[in-house]
Protein backbone atom coordinates (compact mmCIF):
# COMPACT_ATOMS: atom_id res chain seq x y z
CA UNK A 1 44.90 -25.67 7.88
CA UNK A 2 46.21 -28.97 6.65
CA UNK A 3 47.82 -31.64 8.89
CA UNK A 4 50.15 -34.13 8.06
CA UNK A 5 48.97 -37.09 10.33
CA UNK A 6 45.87 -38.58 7.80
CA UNK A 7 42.93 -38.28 9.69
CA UNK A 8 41.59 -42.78 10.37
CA UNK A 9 38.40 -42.09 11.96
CA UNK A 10 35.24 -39.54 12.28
CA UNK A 11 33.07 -39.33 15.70
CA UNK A 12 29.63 -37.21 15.60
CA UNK A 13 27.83 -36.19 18.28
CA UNK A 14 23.94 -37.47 18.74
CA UNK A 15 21.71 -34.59 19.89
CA UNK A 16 21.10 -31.44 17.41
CA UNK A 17 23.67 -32.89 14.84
CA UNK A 18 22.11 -36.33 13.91
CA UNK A 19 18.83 -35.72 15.51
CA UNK A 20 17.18 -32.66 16.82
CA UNK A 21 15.11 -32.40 20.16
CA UNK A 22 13.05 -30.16 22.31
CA UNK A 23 13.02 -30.61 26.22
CA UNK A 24 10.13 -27.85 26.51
CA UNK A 25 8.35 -30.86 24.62
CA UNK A 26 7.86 -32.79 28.14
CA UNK A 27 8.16 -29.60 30.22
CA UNK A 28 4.98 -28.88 28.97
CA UNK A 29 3.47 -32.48 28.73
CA UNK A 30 4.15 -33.10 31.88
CA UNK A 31 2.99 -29.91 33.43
CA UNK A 32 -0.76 -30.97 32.90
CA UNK A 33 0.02 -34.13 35.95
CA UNK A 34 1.84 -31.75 38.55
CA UNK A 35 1.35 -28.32 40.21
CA UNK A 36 4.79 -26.93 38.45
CA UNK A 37 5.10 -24.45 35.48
CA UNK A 38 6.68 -26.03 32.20
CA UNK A 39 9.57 -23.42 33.25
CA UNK A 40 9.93 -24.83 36.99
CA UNK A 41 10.07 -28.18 35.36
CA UNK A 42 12.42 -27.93 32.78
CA UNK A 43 14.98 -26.17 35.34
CA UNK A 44 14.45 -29.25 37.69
CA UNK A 45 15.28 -31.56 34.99
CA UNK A 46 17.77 -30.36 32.11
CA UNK A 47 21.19 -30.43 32.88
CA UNK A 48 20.32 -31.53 36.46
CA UNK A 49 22.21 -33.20 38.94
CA UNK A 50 19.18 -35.84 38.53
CA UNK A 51 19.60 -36.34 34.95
CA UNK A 52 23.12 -36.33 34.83
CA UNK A 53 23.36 -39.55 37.18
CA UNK A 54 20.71 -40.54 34.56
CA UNK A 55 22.85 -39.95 32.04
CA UNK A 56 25.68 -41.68 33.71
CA UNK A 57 23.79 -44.82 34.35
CA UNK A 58 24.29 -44.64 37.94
CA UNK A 59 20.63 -44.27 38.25
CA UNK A 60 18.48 -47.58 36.77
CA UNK A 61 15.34 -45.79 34.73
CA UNK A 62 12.97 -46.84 37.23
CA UNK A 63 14.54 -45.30 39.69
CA UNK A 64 14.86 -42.18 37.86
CA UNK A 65 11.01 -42.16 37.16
CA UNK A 66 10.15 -42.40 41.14
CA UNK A 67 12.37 -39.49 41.62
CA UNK A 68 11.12 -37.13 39.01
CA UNK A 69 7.32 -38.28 40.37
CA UNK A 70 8.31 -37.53 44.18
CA UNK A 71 10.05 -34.21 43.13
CA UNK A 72 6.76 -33.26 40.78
CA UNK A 73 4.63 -34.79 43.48
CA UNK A 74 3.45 -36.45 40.52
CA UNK A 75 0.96 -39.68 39.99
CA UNK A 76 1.71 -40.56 36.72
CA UNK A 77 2.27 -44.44 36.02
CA UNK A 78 5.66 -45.59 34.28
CA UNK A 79 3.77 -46.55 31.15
CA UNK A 80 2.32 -42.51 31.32
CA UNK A 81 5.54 -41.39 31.44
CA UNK A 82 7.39 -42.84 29.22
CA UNK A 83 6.16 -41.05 25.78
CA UNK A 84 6.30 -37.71 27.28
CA UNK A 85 9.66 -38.17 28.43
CA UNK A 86 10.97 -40.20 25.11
CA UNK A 87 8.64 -37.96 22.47
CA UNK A 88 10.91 -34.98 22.42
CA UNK A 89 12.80 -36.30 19.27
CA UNK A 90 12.70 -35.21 15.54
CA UNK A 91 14.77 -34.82 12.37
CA UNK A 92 15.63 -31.36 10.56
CA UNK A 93 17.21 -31.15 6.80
CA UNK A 94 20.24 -30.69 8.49
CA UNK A 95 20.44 -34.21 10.26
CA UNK A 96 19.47 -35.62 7.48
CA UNK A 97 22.19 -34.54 5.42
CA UNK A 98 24.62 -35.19 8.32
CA UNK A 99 23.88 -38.86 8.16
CA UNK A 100 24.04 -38.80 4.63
CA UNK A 101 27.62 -37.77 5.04
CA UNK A 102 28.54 -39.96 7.86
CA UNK A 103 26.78 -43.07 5.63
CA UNK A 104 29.35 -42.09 2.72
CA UNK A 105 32.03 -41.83 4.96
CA UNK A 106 31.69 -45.03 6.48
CA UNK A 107 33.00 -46.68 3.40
CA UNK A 108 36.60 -44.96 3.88
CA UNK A 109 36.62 -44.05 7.90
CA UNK A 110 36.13 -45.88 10.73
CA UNK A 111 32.74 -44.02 12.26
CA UNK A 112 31.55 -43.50 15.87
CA UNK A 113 28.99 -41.88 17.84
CA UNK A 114 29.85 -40.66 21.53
CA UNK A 115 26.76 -39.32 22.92
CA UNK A 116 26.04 -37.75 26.72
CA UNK A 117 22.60 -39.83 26.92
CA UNK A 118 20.53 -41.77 29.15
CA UNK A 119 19.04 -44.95 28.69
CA UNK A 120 15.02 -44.45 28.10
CA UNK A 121 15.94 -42.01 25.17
CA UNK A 122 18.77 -44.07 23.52
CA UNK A 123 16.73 -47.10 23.29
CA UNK A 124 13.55 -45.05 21.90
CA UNK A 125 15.73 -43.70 19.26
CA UNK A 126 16.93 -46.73 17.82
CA UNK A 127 13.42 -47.98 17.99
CA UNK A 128 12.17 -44.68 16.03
CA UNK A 129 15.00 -43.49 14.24
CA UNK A 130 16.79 -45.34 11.73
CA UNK A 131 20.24 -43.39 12.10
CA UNK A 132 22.37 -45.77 13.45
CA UNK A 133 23.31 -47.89 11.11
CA UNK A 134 26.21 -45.50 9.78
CA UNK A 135 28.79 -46.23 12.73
CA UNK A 136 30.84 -48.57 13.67
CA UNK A 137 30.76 -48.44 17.04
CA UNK A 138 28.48 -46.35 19.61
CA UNK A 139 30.22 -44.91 22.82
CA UNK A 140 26.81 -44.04 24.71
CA UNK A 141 27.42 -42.39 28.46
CA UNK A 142 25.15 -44.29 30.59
CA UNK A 143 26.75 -47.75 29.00
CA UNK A 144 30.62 -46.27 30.11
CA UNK A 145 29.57 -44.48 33.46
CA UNK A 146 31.09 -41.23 32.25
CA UNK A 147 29.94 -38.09 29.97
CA UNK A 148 31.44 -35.52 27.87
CA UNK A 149 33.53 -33.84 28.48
CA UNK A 150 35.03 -36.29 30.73
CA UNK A 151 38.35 -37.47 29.32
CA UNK A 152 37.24 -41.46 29.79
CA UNK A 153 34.53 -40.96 26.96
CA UNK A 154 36.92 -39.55 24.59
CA UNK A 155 39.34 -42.15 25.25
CA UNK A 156 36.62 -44.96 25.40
CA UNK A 157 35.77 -44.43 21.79
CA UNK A 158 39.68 -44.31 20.74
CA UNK A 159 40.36 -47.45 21.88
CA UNK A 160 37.28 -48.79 20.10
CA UNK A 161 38.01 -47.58 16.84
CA UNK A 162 41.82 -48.47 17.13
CA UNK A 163 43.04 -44.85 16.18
CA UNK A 164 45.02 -42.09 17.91
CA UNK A 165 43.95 -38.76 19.01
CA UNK A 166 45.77 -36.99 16.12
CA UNK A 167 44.28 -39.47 14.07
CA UNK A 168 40.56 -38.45 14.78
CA UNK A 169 38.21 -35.97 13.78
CA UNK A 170 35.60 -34.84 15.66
CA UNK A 171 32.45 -32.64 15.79
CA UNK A 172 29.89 -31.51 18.39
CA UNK A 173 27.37 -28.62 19.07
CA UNK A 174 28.67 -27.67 22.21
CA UNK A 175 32.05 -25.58 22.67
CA UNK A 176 32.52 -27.31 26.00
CA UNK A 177 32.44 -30.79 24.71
CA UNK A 178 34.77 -29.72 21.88
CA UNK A 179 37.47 -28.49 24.40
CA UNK A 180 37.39 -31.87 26.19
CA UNK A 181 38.32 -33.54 23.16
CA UNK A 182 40.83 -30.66 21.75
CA UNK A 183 42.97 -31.13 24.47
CA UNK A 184 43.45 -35.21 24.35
CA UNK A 185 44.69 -34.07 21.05
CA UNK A 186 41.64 -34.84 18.81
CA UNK A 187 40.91 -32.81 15.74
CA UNK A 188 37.50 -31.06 17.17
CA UNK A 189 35.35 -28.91 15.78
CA UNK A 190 31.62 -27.26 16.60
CA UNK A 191 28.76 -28.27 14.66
CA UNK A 192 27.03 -25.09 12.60
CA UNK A 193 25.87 -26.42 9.93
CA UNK A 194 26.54 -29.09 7.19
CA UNK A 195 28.84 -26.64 5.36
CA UNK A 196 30.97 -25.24 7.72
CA UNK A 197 31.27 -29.44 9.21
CA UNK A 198 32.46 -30.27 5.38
CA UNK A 199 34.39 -27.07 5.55
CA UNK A 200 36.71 -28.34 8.65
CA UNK A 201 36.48 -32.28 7.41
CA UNK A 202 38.25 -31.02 3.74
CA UNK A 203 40.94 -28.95 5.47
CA UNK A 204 41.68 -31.34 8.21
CA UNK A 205 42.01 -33.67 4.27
CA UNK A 206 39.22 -35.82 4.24
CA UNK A 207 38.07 -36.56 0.90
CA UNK A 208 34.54 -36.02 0.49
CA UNK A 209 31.84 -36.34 -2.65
């Protein structure tokens, strides 16, 4: 499918495009300091109610560490926590070759990461991973108050990279977050893998390598 409106700018999502995690990782880490399963733990956690305020900055990462101790009935220190919470991180072939692309296309496109994240593991991936240097601007949830697939997030990161909808492309591992974007009109596509990605970017007619 080929559109007529040229596509300006290219937005990638963080988390098992650019970089890979495991939340099992501190499930199990931090089931040695509490009473809980690994299981019990990562259901209190992951896509929780807690972590989604987290992830919305409306919770300050202090805060957010009392609450997961109380819940765990946990007595780990802040400075104890922090690795097994931030340590869940690493990089596949595949992200690698994903910021390859988005480096290249930075030359031609205006590029821009929207990610749903919370503070503690934003700022220990810049200090760890050297990925961000490729964009142009970062649209990060906990700095806007919102996350995908929230309309303001979408629209956040238009208005940052000076482009319309039509004029955007798109990708992200998760169906849900792609539908949020589809229907402000953005060129959206899930994440497989780096050929399907450079499969949608040529027929949407960007120009790549």
């Amino acid at each position: 499918m080929t559109h007529d409106c040229r596509i300006k700018a290219v937005i990638f999502d963080l988390g098992r495009v650019l970089v890979d995690f495991d939340h099992t990782i501190a499930a199990r880490r931090m089931a040695a300091y509490t009473a809980k399963d690994p299981g019990e733990i990562f259901a209190m956690f992951f896509d929780s109610e807690l972590t989604g305020s987290f992830e919305e900055g409306k919770i300050a990462p202090r805060e957010f560490f009392e609450r997961v101790m109380e819940l765990l009935r946990c007595n780990l220190t802040y400075e104890q926590f922090l690795p097994i919470w931030n340590e869940i991180f690493f990089l596949t072939d595949t992200n690698r070759a994903v910021y390859a692309l988005a480096s290249g296309l930075k030359q031609r496109f205006k590029v821009a990461l929207v990610s749903n994240i919370n503070r503690l593991h934003f700022e220990y991936l810049k200090d760890h991973f050297p990925i961000f240097d490729c964009f142009h601007c970062i649209v990060a949830s906990y700095e806007v108050g919102v996350r995908k697939p929230d309309p303001k997030i979408y629209e956040q990161a238009l208005k940052s990279l000076g482009v319309l909808p039509q004029e955007t492309f798109y990708t992200d591992d998760r169906q849900e977050l792609i539908a949020g974007a589809s229907r402000l009109g953005i060129r959206s596509f899930v994440f497989r893998d780096i050929a399907r990605l450079k499969k949608d970017m040529r027929a949407n007619g960007i120009a790549l390598p």
